[in-house]
N, C-alpha and C. Protein backbone atom coordinates (compact mmCIF):
# COMPACT_ATOMS: atom_id res chain seq x y z
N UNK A 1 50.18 16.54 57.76
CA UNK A 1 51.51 15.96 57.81
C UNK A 1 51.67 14.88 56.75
N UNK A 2 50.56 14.15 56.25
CA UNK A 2 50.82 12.96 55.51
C UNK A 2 51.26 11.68 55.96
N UNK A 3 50.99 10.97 54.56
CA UNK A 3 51.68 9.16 55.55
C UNK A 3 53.19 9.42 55.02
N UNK A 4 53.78 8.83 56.08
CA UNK A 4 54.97 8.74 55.77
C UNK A 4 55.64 7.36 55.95
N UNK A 5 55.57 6.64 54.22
CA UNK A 5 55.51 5.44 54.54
C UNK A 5 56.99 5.11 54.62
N UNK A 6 58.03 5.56 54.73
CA UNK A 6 59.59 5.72 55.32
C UNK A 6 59.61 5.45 56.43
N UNK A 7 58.41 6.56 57.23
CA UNK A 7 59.07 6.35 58.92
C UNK A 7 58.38 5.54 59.87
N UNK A 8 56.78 5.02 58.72
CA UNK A 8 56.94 3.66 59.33
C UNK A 8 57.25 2.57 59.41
N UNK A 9 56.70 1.47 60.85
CA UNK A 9 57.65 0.92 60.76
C UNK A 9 56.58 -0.78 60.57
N UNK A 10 56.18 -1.23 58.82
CA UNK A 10 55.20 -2.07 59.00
C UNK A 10 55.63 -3.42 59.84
N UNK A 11 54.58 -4.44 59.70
CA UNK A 11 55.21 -6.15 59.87
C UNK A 11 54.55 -6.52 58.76
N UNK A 12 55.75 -7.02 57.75
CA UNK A 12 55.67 -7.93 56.87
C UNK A 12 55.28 -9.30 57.21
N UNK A 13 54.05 -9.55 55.65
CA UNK A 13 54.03 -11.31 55.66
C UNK A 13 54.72 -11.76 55.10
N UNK A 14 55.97 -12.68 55.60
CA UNK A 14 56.99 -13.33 55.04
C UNK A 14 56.90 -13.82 54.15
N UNK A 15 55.04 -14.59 53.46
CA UNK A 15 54.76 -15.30 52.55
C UNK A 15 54.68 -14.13 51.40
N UNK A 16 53.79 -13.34 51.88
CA UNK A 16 53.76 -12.81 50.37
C UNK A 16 54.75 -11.72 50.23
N UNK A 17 56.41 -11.59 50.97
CA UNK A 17 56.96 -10.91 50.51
C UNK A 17 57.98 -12.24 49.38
N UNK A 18 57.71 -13.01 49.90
CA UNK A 18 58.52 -14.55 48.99
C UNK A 18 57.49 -14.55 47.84
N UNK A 19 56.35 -14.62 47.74
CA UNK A 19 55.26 -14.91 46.76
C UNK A 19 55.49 -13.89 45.70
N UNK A 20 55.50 -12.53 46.38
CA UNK A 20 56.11 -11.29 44.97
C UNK A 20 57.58 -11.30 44.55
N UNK A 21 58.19 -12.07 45.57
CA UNK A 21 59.64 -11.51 44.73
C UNK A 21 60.08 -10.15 45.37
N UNK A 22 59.78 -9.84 46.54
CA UNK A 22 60.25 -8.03 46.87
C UNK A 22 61.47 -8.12 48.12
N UNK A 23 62.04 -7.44 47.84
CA UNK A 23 62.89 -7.72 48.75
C UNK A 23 63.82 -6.14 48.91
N UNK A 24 64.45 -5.84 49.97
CA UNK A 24 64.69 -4.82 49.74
C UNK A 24 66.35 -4.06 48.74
N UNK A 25 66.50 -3.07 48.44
CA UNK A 25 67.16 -2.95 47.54
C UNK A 25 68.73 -2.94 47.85
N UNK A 26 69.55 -3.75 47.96
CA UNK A 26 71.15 -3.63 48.51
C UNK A 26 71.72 -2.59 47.90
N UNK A 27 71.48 -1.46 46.77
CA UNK A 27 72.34 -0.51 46.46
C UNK A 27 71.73 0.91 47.03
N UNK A 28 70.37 0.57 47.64
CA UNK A 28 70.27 1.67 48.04
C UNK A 28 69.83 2.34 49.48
N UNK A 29 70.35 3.38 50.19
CA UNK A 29 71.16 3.96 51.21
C UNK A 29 70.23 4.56 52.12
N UNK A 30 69.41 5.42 51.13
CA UNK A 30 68.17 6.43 52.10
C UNK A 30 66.55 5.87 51.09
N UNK A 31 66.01 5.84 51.87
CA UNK A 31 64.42 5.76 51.63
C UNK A 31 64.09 4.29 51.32
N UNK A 32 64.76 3.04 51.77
CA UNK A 32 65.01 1.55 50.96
C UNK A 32 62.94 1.06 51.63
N UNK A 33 62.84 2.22 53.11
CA UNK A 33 61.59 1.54 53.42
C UNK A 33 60.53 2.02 52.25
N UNK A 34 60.37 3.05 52.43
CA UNK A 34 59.22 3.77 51.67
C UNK A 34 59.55 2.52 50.11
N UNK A 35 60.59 2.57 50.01
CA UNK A 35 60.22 2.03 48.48
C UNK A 35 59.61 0.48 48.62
N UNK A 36 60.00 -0.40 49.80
CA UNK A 36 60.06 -1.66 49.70
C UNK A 36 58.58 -1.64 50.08
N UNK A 37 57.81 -0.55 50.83
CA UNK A 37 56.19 -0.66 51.28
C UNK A 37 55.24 -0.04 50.18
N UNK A 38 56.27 0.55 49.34
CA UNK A 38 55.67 1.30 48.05
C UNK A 38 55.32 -0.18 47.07
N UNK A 39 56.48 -0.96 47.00
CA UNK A 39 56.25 -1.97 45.95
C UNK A 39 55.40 -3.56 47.05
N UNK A 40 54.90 -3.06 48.02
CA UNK A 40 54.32 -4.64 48.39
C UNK A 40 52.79 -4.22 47.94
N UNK A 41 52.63 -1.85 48.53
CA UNK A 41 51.09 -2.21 48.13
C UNK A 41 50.81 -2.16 46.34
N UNK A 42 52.03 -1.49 45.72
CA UNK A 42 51.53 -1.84 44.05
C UNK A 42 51.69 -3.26 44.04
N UNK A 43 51.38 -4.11 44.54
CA UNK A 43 51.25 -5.61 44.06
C UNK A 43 50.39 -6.59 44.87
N UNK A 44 49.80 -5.34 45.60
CA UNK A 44 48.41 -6.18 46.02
C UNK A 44 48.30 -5.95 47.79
N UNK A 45 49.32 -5.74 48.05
CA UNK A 45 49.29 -5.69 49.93
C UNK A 45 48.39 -4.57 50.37
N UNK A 46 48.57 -5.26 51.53
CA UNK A 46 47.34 -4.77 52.58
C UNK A 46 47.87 -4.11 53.70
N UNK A 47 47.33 -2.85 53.94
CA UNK A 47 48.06 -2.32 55.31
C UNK A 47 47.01 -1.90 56.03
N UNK A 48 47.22 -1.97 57.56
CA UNK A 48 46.26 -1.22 58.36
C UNK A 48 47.44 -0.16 59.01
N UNK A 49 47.05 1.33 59.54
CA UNK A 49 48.03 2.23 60.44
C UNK A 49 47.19 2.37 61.64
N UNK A 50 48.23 1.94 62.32
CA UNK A 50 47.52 2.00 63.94
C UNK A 50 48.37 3.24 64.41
N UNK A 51 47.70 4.23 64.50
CA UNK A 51 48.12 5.57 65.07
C UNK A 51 48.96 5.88 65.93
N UNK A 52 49.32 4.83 67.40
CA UNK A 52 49.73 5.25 68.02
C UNK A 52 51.36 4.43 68.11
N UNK A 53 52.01 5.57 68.22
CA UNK A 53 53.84 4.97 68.02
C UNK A 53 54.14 3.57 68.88
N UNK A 54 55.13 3.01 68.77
CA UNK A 54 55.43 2.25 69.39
C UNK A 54 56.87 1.68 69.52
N UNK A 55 57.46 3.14 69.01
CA UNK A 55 58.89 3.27 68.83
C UNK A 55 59.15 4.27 68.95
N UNK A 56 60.54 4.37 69.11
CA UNK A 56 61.23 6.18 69.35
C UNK A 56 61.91 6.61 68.07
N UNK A 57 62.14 6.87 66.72
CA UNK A 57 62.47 7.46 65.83
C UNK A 57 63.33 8.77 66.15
N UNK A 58 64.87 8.22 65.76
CA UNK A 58 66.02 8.92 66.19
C UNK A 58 66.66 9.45 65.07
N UNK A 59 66.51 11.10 64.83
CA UNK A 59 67.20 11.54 63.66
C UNK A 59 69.16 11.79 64.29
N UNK A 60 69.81 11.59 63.61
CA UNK A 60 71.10 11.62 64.07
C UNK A 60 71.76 12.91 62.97
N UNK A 61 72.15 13.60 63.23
CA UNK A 61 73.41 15.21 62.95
C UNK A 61 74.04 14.24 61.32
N UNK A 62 74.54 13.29 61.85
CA UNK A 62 75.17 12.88 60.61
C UNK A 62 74.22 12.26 59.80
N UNK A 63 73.04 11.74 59.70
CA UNK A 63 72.41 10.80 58.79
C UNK A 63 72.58 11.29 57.74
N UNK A 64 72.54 9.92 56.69
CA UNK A 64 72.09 10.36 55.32
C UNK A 64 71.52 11.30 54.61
N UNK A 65 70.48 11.45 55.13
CA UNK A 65 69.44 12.17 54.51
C UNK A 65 69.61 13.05 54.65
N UNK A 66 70.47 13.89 55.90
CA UNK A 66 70.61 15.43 56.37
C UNK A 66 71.85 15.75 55.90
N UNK A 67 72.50 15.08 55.19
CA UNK A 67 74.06 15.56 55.23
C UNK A 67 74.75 15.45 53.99
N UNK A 68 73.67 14.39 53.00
CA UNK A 68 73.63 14.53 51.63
C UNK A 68 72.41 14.49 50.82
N UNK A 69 72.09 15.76 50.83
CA UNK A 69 70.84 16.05 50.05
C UNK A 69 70.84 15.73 48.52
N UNK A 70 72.16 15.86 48.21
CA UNK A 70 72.23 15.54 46.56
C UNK A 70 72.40 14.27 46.53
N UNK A 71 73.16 12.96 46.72
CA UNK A 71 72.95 12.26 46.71
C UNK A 71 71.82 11.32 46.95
N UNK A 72 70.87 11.76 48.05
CA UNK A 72 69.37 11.59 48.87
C UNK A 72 68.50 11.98 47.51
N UNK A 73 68.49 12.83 47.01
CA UNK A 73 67.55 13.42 45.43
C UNK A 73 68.07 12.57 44.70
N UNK A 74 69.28 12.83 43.94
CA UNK A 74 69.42 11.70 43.26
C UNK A 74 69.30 10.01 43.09
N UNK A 75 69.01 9.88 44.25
CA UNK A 75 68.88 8.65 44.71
C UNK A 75 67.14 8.10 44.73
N UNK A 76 66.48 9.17 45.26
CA UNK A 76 65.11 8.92 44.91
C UNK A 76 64.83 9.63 43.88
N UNK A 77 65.21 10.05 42.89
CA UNK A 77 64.87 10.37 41.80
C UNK A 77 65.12 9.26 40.94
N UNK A 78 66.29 8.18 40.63
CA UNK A 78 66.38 7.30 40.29
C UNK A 78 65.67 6.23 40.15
N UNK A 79 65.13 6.13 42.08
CA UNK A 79 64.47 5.21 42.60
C UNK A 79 63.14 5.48 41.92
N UNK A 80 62.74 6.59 41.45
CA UNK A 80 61.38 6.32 41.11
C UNK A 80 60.95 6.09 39.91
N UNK A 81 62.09 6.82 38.83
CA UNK A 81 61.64 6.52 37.78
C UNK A 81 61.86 4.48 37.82
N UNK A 82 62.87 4.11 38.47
CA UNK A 82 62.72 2.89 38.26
C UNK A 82 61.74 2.10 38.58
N UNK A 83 61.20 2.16 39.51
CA UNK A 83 59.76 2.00 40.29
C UNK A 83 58.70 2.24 39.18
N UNK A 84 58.77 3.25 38.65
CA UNK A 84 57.34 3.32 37.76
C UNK A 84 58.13 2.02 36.61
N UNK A 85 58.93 2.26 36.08
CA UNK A 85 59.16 0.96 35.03
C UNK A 85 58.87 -0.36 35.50
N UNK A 86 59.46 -0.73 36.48
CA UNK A 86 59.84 -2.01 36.81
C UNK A 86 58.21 -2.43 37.36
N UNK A 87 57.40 -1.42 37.99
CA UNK A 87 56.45 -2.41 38.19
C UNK A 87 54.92 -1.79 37.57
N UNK A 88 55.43 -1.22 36.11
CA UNK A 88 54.82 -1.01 34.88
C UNK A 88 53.33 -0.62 35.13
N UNK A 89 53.19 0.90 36.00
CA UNK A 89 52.05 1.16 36.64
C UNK A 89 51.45 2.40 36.15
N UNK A 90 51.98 2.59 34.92
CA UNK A 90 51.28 3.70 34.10
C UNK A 90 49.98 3.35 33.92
N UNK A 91 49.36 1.73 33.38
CA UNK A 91 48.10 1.20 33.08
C UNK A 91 47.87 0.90 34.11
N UNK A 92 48.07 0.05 35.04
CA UNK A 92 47.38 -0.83 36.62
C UNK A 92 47.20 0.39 37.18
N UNK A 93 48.09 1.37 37.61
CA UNK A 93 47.76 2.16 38.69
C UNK A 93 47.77 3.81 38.43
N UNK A 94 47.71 4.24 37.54
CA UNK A 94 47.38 5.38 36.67
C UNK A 94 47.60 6.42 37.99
N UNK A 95 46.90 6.49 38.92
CA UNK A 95 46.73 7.56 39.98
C UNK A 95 48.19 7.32 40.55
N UNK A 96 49.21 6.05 40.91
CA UNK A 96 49.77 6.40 41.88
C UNK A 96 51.03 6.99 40.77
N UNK A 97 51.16 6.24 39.72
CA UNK A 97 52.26 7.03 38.76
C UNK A 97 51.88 8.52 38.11
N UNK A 98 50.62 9.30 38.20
CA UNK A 98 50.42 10.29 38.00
C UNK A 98 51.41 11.08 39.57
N UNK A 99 50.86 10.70 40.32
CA UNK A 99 51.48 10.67 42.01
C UNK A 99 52.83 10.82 41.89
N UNK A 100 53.36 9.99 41.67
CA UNK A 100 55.26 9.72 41.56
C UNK A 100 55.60 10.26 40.44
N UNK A 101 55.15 10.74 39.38
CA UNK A 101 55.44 11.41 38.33
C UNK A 101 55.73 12.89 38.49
N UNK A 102 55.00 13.57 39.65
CA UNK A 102 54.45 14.92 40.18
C UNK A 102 55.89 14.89 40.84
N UNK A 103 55.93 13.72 41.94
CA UNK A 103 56.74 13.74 43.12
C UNK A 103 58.20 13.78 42.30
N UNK A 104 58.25 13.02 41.18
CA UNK A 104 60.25 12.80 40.48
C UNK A 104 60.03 14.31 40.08
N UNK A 105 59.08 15.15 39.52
CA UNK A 105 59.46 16.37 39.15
C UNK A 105 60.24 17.23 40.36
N UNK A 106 59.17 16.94 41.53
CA UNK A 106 59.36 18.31 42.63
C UNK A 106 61.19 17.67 42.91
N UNK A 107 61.20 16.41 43.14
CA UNK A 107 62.65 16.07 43.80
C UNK A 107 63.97 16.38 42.56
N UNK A 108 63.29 16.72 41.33
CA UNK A 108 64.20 16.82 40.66
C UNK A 108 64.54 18.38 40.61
N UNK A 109 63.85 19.13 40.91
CA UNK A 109 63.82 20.62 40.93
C UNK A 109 64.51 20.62 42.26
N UNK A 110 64.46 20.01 43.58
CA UNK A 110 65.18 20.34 44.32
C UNK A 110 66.29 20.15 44.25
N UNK A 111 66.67 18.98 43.32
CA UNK A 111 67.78 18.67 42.89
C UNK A 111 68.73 19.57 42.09
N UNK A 112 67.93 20.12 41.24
CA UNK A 112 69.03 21.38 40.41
C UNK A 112 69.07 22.27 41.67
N UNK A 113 68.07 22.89 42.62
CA UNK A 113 68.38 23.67 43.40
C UNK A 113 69.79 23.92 44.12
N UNK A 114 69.49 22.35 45.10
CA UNK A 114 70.88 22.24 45.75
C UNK A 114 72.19 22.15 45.03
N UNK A 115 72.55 21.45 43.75
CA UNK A 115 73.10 21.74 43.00
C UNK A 115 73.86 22.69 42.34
N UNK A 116 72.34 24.06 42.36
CA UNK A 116 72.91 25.21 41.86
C UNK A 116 73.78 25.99 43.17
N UNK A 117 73.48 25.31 44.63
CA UNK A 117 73.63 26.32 46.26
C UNK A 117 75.22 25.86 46.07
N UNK A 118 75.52 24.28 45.79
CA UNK A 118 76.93 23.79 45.75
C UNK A 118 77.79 24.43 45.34
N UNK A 119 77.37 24.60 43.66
CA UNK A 119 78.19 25.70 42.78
C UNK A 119 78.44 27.15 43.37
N UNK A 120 77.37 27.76 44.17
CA UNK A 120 77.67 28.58 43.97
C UNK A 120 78.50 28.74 45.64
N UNK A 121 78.20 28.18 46.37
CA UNK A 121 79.18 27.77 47.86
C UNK A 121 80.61 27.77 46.95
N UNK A 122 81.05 26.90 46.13
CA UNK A 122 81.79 26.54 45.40
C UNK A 122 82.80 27.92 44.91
N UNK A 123 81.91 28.97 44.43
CA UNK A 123 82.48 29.77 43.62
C UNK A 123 82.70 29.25 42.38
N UNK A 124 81.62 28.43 41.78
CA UNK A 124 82.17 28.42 40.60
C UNK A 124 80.88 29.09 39.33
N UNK A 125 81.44 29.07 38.35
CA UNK A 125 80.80 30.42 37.53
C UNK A 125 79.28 28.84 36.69
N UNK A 126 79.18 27.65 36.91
CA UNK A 126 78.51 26.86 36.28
C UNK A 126 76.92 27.45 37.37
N UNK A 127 77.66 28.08 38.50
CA UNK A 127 76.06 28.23 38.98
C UNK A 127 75.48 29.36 38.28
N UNK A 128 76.23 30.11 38.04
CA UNK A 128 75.10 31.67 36.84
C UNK A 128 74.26 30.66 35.37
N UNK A 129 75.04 29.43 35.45
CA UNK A 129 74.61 28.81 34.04
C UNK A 129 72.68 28.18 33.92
N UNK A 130 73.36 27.52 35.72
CA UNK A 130 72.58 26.66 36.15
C UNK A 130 71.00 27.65 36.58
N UNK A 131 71.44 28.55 36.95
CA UNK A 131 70.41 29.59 37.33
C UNK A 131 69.72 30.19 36.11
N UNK A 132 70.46 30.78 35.03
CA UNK A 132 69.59 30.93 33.67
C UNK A 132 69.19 30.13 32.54
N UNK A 133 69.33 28.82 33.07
CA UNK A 133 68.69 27.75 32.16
C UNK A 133 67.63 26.89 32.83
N UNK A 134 67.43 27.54 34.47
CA UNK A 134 66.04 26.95 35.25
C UNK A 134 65.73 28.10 35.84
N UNK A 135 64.76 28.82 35.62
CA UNK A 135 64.50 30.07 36.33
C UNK A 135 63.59 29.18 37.16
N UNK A 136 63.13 28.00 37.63
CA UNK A 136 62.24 28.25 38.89
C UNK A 136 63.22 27.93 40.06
N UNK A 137 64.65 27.86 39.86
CA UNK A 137 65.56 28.26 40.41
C UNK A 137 65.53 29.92 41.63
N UNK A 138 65.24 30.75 40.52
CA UNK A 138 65.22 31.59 40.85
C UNK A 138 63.99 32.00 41.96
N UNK A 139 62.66 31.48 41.44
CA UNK A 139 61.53 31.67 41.96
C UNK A 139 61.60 30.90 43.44
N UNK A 140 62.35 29.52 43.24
CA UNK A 140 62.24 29.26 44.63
C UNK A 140 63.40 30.16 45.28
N UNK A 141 64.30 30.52 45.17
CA UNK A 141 64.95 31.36 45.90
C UNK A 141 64.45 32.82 46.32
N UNK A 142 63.56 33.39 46.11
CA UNK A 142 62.90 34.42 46.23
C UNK A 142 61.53 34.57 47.04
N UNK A 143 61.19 33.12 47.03
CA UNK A 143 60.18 32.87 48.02
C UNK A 143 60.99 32.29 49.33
N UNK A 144 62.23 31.59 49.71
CA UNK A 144 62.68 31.47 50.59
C UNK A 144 63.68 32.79 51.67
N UNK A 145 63.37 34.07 50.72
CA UNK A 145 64.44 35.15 51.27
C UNK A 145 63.56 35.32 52.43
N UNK A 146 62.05 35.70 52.51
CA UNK A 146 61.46 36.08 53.84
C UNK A 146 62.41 35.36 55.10
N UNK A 147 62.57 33.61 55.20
CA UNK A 147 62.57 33.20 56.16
C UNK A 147 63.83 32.86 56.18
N UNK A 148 64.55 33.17 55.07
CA UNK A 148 65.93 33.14 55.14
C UNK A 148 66.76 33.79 55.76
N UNK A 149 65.68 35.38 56.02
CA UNK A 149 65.70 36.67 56.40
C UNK A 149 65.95 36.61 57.98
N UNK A 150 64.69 36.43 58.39
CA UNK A 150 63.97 35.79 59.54
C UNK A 150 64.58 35.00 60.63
N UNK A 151 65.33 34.10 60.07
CA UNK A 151 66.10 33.24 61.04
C UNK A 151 67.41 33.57 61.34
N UNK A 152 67.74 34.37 59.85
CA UNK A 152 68.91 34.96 60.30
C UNK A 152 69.01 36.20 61.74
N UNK A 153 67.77 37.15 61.71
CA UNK A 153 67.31 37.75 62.48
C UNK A 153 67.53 36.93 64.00
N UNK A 154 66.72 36.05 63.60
CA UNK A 154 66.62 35.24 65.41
C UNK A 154 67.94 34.61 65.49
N UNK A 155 68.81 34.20 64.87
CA UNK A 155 69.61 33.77 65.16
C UNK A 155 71.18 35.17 65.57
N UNK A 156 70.98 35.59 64.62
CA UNK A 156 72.41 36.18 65.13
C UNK A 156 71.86 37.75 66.09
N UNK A 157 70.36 38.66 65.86
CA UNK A 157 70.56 39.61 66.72
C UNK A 157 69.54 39.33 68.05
N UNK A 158 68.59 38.25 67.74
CA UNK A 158 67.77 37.55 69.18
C UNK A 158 68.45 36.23 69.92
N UNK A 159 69.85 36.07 69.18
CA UNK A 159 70.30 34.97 70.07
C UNK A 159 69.50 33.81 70.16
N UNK A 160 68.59 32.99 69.01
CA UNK A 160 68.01 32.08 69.35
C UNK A 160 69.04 31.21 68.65
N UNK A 161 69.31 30.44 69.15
CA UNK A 161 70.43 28.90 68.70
C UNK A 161 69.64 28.03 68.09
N UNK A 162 68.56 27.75 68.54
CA UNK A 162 67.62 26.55 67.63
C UNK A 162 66.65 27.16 66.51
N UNK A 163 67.30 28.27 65.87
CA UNK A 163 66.37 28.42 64.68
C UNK A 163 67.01 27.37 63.39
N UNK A 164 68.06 26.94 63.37
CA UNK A 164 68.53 26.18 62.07
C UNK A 164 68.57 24.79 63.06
N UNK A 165 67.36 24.54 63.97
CA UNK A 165 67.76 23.09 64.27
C UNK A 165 66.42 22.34 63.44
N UNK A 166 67.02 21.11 62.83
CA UNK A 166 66.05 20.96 62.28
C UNK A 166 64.86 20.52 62.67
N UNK A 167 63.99 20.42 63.63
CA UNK A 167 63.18 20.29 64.55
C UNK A 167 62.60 21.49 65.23
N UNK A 168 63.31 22.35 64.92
CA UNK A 168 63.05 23.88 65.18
C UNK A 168 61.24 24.42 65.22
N UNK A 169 60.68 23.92 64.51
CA UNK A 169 59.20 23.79 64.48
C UNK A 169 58.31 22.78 64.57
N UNK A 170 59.12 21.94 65.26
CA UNK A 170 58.00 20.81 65.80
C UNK A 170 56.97 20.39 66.43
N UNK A 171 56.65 22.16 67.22
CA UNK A 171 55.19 22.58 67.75
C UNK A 171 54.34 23.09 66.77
N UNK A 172 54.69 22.84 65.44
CA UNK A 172 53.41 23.91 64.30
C UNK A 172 52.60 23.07 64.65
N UNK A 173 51.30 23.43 64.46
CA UNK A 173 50.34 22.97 64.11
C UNK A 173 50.19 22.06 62.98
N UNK A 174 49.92 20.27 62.79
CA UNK A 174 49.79 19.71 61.33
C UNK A 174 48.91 20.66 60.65
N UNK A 175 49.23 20.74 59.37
CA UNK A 175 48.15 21.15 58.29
C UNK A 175 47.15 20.22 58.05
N UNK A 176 47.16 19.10 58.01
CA UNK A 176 46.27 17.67 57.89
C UNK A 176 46.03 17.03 59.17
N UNK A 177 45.00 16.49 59.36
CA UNK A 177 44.62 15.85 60.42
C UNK A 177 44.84 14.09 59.86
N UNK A 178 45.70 13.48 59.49
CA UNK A 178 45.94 12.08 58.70
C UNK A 178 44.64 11.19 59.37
N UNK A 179 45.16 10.97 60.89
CA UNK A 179 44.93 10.04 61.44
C UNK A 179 42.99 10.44 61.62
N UNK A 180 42.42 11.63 61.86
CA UNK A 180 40.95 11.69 61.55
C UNK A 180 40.38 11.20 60.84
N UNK A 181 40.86 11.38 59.31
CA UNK A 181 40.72 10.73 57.76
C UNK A 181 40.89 9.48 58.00
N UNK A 182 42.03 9.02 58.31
CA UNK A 182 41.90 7.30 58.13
C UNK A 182 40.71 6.84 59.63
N UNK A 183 40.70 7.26 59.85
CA UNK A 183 39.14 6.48 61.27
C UNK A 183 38.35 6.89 60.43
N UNK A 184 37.61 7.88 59.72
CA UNK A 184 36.43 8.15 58.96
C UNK A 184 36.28 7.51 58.13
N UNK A 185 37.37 7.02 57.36
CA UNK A 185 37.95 6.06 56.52
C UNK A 185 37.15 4.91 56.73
N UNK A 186 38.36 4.58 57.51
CA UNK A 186 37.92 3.10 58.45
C UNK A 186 36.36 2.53 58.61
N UNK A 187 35.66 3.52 59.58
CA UNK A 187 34.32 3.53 59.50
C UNK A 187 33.39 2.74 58.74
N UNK A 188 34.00 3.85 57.64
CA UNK A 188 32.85 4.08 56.35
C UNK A 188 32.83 2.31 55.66
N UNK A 189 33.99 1.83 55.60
CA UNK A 189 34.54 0.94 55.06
C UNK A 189 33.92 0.03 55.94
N UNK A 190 33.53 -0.16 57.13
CA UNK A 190 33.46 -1.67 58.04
C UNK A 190 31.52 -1.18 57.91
């Protein structure tokens, strides 16, 4: 599953968020945590994750994030190239801007994606443009027909209603065991 440093929820030291100068960003809408815990540990902070919740995390039909995907990409796509400038981590931190360098690509490819789905929802002829001047356009659309297939199946001739919910698979199995790794972690370290 990964850390997901968005949906948690740290406690800041008041001192050294005054001591760096970090504060969080007033223009921006979706992801303001991940970035504000992104820039305390490029500047030296310290985190421990204590595994077990201690809050209820409520996705809502209308949020941000679910209801404008293009704006949400564009927005952390912005956010990151600014992030790598502003706290000039090509030399200090080589691994995590190799990291966020990987990550502005993938969000930017999703970005022409949805882009190209708009246009073509749209009816307008800029999506044939948009499609033969990014063919991995194409490639991701061709790997999503199986389950595009699939749900359409369960949904309209098995009558399942919660195949387009987005939570719809919230019994998979993680692929990663996070929280194993960080105790082995831990361990090794004390």
């Amino acid at each position: 599953m990964g850390l997901r440093l968005g949906i948690s929820k740290p406690i800041f030291n008041r001192k050294f968020l005054l001591q760096h100068q970090i504060r969080y960003d007033p223009e921006m809408k979706v992801g303001e945590d991940f970035w504000l815990t992104l820039t305390c540990l490029a500047r030296g902070g310290k985190f421990l994750l204590v595994p077990e919740p201690y809050y209820y995390y409520v996705v809502r039909s209308n949020s941000l994030v679910y209801t404008s995907k293009l704006a949400y990409l564009h927005q952390n796509c912005a956010s990151t190239l600014n992030f790598i400038k502003t706290e000039q981590i090509v030399k200090s931190l080589p691994q995590l801007a190799h990291a966020l360098t990987e990550n502005y690509q993938t969000l930017q490819r999703y970005f022409d994606y949805f882009t190209f789905l708009e246009l073509l929802q749209q009816r307008k002829w800029q999506a044939v443009t948009a499609l033969l001047s990014k063919p991995y356009i194409s490639i991701y659309i061709a790997k999503r027909i199986p389950g595009i297939i699939h749900r359409r199946i369960q949904y309209h001739l098995l009558g399942n209603k919660t195949v387009y919910d987005i939570f719809h698979r919230k019994n998979a199995p993680p692929k990663h065991d996070f929280y194993s790794s960080l105790k082995k972690a831990l361990s090794k370290s004390s």
